[in-house]
C-alpha atoms as a PDB file:
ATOM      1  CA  UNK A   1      -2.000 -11.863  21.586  1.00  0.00           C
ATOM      2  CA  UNK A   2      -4.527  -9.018  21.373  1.00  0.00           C
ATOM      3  CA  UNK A   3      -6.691  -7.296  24.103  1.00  0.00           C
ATOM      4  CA  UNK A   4      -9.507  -6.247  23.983  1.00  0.00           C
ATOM      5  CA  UNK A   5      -9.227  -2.855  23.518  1.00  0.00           C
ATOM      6  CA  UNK A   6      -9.531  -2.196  20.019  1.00  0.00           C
ATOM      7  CA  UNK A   7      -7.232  -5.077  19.106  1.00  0.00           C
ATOM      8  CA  UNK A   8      -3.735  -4.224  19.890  1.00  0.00           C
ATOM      9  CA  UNK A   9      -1.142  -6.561  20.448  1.00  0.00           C
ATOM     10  CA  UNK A  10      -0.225  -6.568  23.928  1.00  0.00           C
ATOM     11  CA  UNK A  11       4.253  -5.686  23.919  1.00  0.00           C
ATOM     12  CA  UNK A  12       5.235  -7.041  27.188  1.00  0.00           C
ATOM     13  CA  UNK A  13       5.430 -10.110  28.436  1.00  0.00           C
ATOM     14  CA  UNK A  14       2.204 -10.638  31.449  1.00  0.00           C
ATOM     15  CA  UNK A  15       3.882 -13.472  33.417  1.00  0.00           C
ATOM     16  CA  UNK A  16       7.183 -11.422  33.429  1.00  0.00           C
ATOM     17  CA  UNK A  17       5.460  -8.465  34.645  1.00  0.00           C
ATOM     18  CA  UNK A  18       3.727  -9.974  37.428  1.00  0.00           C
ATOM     19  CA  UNK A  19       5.719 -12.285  38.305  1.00  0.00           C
ATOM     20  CA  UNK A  20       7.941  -8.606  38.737  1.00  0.00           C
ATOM     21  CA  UNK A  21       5.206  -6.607  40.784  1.00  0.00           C
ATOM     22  CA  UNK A  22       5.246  -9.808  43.031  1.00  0.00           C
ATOM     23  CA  UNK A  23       8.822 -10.057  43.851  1.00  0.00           C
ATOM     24  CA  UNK A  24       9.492  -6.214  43.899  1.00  0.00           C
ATOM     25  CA  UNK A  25       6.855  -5.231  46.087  1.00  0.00           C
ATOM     26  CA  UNK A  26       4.420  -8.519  47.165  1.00  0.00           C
ATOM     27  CA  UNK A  27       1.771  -7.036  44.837  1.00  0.00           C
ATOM     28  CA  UNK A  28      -1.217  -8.627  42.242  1.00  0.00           C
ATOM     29  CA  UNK A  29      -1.777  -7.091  38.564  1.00  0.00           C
ATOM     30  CA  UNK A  30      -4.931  -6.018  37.477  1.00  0.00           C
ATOM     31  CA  UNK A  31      -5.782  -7.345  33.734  1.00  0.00           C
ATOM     32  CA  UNK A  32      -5.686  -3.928  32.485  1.00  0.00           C
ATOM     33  CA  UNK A  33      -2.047  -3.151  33.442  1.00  0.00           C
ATOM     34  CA  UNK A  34      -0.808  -4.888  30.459  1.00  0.00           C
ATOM     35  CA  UNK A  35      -2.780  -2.749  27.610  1.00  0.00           C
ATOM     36  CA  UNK A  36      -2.135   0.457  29.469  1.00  0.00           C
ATOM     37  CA  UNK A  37       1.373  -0.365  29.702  1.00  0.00           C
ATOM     38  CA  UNK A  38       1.749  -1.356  25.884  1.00  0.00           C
ATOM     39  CA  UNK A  39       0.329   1.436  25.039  1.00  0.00           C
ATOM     40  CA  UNK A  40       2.887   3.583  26.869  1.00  0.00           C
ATOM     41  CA  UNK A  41       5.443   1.720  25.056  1.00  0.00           C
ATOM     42  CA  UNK A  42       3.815   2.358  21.868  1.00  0.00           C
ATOM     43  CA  UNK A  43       4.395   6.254  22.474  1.00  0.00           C
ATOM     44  CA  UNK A  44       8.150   5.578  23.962  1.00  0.00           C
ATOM     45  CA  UNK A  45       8.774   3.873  20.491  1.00  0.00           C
ATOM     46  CA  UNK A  46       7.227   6.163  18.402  1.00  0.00           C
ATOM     47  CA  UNK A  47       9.293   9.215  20.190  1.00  0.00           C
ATOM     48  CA  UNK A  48      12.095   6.669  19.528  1.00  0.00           C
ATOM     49  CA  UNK A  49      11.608   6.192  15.678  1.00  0.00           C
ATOM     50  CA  UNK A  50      11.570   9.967  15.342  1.00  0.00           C
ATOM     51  CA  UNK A  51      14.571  10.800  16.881  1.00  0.00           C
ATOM     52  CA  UNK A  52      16.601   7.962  14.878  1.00  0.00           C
ATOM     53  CA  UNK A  53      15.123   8.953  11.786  1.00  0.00           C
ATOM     54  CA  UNK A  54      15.833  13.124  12.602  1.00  0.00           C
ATOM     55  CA  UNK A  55      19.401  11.505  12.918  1.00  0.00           C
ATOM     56  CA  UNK A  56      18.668   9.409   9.613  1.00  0.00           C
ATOM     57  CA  UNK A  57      19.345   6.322  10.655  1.00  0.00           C
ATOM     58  CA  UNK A  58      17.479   2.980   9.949  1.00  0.00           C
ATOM     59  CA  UNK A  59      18.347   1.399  13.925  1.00  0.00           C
ATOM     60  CA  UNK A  60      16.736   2.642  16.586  1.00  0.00           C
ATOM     61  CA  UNK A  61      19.243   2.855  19.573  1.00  0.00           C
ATOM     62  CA  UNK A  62      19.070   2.827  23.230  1.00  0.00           C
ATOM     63  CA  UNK A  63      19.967   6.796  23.069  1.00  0.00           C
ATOM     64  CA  UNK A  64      16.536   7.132  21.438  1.00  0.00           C
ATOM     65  CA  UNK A  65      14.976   6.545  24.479  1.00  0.00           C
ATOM     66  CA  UNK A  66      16.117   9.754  26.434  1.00  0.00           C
END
């Protein structure tokens, strides 16, 4: 699934997330939550690659994430 900002693959799951926002706090989601939020993911995991490879490994762990 792409969007249709330049093509990237949207990284979470949209039903999940709404279906989230909507339980947690009674809340719609606006079509553009899902590429803005990918996108933030995209930089968490990139941060996250770097730090596992500084510590040369070939996993990326939850540890990478802080």
């Amino acid at each position: 699934m792409s969007d249709s900002n330049g093509g990237k693959e949207i990284l979470v799951v949209v039903s999940k997330l709404k279906k989230h926002i909507r339980s947690t706090a009674g809340m719609s989601t606006a079509a553009n939550v899902a590429p803005a939020l990918s996108d933030i993911i995209r930089t968490l995991v990139a941060e996250a690659i770097e730090k596992a490879k500084a510590d040369r490994r070939k996993t990326v762990m939850d540890r990478d994430f802080n």
